[in-house]
C-alpha atoms as a PDB file:
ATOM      1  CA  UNK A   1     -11.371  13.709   7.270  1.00  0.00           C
ATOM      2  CA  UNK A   2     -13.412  11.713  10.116  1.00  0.00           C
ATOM      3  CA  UNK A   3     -13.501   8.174   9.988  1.00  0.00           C
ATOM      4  CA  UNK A   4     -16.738   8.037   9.027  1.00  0.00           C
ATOM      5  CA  UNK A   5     -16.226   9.886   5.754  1.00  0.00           C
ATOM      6  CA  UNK A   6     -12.991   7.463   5.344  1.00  0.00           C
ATOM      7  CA  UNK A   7     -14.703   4.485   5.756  1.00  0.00           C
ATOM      8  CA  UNK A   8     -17.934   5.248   3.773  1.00  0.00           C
ATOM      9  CA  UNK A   9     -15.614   6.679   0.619  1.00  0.00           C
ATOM     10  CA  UNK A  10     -13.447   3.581   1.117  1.00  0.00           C
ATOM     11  CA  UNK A  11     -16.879   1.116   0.949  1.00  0.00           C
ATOM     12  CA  UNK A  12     -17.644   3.502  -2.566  1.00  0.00           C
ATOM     13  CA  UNK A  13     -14.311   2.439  -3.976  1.00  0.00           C
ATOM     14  CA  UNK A  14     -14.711  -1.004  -2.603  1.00  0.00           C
ATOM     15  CA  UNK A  15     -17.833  -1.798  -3.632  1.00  0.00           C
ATOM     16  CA  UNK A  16     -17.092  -0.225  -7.154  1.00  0.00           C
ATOM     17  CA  UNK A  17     -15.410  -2.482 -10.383  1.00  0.00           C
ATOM     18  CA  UNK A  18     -12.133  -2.339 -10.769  1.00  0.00           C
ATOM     19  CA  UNK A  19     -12.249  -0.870 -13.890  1.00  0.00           C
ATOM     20  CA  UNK A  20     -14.505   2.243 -12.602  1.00  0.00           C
ATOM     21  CA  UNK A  21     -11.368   1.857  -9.568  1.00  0.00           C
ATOM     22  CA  UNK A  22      -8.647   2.829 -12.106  1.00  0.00           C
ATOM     23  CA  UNK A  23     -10.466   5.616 -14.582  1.00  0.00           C
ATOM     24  CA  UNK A  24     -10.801   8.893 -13.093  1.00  0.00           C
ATOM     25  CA  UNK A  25     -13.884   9.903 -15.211  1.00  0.00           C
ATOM     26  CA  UNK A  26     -15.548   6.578 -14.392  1.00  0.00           C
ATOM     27  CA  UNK A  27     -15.145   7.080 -10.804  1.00  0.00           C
ATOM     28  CA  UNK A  28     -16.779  10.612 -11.311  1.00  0.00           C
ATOM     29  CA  UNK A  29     -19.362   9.175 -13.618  1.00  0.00           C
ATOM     30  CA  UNK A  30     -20.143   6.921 -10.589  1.00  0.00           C
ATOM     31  CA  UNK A  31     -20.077   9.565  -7.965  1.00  0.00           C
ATOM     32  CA  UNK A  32     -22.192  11.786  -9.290  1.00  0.00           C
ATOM     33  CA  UNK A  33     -25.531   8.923  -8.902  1.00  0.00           C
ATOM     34  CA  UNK A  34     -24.715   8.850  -5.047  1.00  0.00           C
ATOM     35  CA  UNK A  35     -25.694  10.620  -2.183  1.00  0.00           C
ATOM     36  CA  UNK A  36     -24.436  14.007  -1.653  1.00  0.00           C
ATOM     37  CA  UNK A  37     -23.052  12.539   1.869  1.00  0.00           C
ATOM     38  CA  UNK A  38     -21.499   9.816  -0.448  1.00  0.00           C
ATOM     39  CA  UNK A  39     -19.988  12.237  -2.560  1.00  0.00           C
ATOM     40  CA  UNK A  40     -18.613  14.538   0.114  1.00  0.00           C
ATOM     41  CA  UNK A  41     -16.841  11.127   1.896  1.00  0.00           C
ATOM     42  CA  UNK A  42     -15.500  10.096  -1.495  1.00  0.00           C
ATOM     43  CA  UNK A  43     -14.211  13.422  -2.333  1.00  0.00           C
ATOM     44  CA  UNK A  44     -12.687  13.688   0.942  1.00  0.00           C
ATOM     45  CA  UNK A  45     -10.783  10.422   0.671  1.00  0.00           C
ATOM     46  CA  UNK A  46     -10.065  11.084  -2.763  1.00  0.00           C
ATOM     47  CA  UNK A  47      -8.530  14.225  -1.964  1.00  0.00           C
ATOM     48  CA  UNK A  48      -5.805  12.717  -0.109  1.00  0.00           C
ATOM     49  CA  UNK A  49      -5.132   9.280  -2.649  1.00  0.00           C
ATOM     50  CA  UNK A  50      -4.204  11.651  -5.422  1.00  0.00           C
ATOM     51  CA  UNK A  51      -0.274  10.410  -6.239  1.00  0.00           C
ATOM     52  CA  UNK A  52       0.824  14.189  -5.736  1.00  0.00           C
ATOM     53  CA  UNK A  53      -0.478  13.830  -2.072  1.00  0.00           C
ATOM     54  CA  UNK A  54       0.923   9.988  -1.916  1.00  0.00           C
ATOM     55  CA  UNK A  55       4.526  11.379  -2.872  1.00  0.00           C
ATOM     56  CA  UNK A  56       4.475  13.911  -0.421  1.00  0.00           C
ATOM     57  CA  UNK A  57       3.678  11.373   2.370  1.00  0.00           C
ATOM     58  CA  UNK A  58       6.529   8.972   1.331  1.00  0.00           C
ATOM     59  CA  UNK A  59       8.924  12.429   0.786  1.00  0.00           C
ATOM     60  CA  UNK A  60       7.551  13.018   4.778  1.00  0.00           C
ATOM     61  CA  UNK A  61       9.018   9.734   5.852  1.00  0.00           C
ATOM     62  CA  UNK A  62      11.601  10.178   3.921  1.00  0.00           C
ATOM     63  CA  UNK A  63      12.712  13.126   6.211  1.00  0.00           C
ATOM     64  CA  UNK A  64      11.534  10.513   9.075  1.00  0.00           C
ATOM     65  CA  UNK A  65      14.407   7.984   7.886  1.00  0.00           C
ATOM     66  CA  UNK A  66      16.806  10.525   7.782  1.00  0.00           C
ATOM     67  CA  UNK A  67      16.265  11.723  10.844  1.00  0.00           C
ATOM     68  CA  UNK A  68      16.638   8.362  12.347  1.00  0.00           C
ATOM     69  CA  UNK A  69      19.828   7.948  10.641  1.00  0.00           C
ATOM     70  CA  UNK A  70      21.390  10.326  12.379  1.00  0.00           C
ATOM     71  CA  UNK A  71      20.532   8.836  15.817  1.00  0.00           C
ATOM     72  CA  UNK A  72      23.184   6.824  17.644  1.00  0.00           C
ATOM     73  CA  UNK A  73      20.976   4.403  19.088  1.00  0.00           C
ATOM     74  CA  UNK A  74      19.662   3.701  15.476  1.00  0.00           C
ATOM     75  CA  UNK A  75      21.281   0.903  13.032  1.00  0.00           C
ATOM     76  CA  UNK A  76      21.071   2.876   9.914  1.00  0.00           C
ATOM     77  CA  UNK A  77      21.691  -0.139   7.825  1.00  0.00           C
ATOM     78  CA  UNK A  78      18.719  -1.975   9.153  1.00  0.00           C
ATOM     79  CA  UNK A  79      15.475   0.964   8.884  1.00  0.00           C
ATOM     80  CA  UNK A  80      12.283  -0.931   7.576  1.00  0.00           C
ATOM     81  CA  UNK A  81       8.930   0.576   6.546  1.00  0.00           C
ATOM     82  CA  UNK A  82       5.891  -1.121   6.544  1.00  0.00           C
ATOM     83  CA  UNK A  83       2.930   0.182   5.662  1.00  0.00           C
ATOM     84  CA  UNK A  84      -1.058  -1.401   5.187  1.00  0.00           C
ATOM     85  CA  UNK A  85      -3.545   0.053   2.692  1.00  0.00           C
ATOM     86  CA  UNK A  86      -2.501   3.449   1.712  1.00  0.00           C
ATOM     87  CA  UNK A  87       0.519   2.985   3.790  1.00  0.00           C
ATOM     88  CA  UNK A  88       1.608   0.246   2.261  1.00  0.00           C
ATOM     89  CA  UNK A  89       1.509   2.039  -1.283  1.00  0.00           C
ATOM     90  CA  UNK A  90       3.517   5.023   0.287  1.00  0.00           C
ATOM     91  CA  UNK A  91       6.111   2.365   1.655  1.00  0.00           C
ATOM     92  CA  UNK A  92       6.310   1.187  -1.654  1.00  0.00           C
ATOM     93  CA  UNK A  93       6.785   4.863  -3.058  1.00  0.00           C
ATOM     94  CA  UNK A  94       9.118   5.417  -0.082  1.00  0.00           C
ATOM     95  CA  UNK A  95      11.372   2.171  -1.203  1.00  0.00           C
ATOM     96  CA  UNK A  96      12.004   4.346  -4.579  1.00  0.00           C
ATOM     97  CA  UNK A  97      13.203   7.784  -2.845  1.00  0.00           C
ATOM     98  CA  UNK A  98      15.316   6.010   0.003  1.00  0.00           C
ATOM     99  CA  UNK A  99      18.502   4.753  -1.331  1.00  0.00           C
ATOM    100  CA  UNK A 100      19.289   3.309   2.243  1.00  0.00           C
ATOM    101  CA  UNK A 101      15.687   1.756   3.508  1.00  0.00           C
ATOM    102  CA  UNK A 102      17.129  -1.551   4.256  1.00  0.00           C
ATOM    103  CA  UNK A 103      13.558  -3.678   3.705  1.00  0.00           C
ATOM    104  CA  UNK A 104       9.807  -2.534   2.678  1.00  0.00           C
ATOM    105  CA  UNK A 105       6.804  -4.383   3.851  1.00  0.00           C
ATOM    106  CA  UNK A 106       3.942  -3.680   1.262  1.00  0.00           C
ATOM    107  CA  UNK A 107       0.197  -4.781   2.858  1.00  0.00           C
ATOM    108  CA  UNK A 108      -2.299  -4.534   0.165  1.00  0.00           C
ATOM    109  CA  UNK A 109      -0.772  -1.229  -0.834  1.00  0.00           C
ATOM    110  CA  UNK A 110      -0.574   0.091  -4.520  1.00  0.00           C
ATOM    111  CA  UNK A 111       2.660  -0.046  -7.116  1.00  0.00           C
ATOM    112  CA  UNK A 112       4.805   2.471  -6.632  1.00  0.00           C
ATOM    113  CA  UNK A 113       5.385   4.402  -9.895  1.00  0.00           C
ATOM    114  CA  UNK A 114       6.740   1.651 -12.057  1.00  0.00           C
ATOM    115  CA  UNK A 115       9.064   3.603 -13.918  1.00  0.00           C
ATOM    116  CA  UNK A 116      11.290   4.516 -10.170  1.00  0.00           C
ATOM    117  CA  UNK A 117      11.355   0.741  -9.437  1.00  0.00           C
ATOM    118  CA  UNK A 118      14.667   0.994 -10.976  1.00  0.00           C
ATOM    119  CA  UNK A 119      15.957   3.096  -7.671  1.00  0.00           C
ATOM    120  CA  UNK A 120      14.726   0.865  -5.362  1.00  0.00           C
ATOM    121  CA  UNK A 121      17.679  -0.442  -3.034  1.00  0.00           C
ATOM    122  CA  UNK A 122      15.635  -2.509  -0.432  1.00  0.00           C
ATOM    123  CA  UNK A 123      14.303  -5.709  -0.256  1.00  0.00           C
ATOM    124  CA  UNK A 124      10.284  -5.884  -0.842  1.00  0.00           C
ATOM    125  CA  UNK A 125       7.907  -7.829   0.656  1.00  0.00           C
ATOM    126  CA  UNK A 126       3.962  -7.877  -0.181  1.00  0.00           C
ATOM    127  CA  UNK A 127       1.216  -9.672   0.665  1.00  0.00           C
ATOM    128  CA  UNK A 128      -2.219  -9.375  -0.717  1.00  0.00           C
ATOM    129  CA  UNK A 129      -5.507 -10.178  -0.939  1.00  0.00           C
ATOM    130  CA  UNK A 130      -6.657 -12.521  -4.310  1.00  0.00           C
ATOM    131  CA  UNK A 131     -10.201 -11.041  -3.392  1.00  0.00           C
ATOM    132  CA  UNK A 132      -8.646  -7.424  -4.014  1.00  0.00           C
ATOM    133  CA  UNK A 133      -8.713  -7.117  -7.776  1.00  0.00           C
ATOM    134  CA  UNK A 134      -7.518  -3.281  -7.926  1.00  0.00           C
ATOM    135  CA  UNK A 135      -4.683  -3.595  -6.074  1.00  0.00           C
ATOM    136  CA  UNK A 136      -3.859  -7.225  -6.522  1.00  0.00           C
ATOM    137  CA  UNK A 137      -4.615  -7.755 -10.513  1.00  0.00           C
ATOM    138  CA  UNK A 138      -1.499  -5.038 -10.639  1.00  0.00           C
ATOM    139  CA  UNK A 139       1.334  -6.908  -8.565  1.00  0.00           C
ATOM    140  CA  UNK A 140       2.672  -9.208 -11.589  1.00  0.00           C
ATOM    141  CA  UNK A 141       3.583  -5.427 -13.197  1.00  0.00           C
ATOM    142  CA  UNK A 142       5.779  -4.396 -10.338  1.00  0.00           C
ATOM    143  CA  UNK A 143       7.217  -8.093  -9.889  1.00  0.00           C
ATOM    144  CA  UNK A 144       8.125  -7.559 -13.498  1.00  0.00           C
ATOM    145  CA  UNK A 145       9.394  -4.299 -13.598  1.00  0.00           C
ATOM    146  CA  UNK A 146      11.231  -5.164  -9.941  1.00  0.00           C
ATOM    147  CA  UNK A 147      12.476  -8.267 -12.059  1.00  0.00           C
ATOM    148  CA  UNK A 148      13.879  -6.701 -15.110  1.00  0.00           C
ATOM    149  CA  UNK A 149      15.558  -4.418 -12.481  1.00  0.00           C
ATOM    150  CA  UNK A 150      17.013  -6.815 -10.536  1.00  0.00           C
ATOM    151  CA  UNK A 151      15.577  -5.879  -7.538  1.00  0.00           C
ATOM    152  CA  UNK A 152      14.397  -8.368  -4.740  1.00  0.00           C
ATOM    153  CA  UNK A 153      10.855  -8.372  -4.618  1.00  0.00           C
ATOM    154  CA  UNK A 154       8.467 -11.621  -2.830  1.00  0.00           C
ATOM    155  CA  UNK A 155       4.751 -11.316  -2.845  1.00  0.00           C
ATOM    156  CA  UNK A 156       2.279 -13.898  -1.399  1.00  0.00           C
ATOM    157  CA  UNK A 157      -1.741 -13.593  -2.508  1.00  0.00           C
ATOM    158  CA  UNK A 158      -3.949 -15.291  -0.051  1.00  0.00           C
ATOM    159  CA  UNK A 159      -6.824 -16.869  -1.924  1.00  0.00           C
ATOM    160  CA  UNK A 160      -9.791 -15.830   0.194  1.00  0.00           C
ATOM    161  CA  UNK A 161      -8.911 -12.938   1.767  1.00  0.00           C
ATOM    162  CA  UNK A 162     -10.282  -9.268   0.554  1.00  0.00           C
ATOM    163  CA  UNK A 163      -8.434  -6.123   1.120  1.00  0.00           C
ATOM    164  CA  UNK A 164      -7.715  -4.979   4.954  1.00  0.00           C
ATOM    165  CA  UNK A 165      -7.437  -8.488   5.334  1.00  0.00           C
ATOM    166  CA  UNK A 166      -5.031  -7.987   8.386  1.00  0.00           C
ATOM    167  CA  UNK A 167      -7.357  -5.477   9.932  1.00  0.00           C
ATOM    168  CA  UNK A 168      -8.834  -7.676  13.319  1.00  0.00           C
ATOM    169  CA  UNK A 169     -11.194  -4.148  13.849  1.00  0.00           C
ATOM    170  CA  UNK A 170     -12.952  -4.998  10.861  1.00  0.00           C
ATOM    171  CA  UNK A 171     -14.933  -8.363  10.900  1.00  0.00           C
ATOM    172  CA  UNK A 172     -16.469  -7.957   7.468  1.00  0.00           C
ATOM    173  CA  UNK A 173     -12.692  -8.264   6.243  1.00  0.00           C
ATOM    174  CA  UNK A 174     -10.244  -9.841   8.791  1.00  0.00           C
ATOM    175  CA  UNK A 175      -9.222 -13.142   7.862  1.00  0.00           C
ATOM    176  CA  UNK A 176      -7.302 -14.590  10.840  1.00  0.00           C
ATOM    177  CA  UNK A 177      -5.629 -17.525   9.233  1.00  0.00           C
ATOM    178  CA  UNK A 178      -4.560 -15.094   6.633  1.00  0.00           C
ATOM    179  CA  UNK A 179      -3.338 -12.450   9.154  1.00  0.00           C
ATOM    180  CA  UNK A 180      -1.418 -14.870  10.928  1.00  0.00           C
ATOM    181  CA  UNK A 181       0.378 -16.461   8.165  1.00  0.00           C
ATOM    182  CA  UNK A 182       0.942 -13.142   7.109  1.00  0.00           C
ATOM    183  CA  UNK A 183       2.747 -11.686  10.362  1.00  0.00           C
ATOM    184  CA  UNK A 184       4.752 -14.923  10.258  1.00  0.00           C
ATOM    185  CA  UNK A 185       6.046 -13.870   6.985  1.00  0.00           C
ATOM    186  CA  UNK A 186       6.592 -10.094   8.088  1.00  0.00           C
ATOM    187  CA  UNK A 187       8.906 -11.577  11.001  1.00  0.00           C
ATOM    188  CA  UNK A 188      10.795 -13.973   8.934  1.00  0.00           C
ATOM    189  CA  UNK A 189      11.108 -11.327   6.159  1.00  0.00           C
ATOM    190  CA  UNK A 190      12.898  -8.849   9.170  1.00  0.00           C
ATOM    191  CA  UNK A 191      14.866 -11.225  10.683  1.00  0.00           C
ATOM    192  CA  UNK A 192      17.073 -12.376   7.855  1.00  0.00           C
ATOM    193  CA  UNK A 193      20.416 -10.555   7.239  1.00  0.00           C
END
């Protein structure tokens, strides 16, 4: 788990269709014609995006938001998560298994399982990339499902922006105008009642 395997098996997947994204035995179709370094930095990212590992993450800040509701200097009514990239698909996963989370900030992160939606308590906010097809071509399912639940769910897409489009340490993919507009929206979203 260095960076540099990260980043290279996160290039794979981002330089890969969406389709070959999404299918498990397209994504090992497509593994097995790279480099045996590309492999092993795939593998290695891949071994930690499986949704078992996901849900243990968001069960781990689960504990986190317990614990902080216990501390006096904490308003329990008003704990956020927000979470970019992977993060932001474990805040989304987190939303479902914390009946208290008071708001979830979703960067670019994947659905949560679509079929919990229904025990998510807190209000959602997401913002995503147009130029981010395998994340952003599945929103309009969750703001469906988060719909037909009543739940409170706003998204914004920015039109040129790819994924990690917040992410000023990457030039290849930072978009400041989107960034910006973005944080604006994060500090709106946490400031209302």
């Amino acid at each position: 788990m260095t960076p540099q395997n990260i980043m290279a098996g996160m290039q794979i997947l981002r330089t890969a269709p969406p389709e070959v994204q999404r299918d498990p035995s397209l994504l090992a179709s497509t593994l097995a014609q790279r480099t045996p370094e590309e492999q092993k930095a795939l593998k290695t990212l891949m071994s930690v995006m499986t949704a078992e590992t996901r849900h243990g993450f968001a069960r781990d800040i689960l504990g986190a938001i317990r614990y902080l509701e216990t501390r006096p200097e904490v308003d329990a009514h008003r704990i956020a998560s927000l979470g970019f990239c992977m993060g932001g698909g474990i805040t989304a996963e987190v939303a479902t298994l914390a009946p208290n989370l008071w708001k979830a900030v979703i960067f670019y992160g994947e659905n949560p399982p679509l079929d919990q939606v229904e025990n998510i308590r807190a209000r959602v906010l997401g913002l995503y990339g147009a130029l981010d097809p395998r994340i952003t071509d599945t929103v309009p399912q969750f703001a469906e499902a988060m719909k037909a639940h009543g739940k409170s769910f706003v998204y914004h897409v920015y039109p040129d922006a790819p994924h990690a489009f917040f992410n000023d340490t990457r030039p290849q993919t930072y978009r400041p105008e989107a960034a910006q507009d973005a944080w604006q929206r994060v500090l709106a979203f946490l400031s209302e009642a």
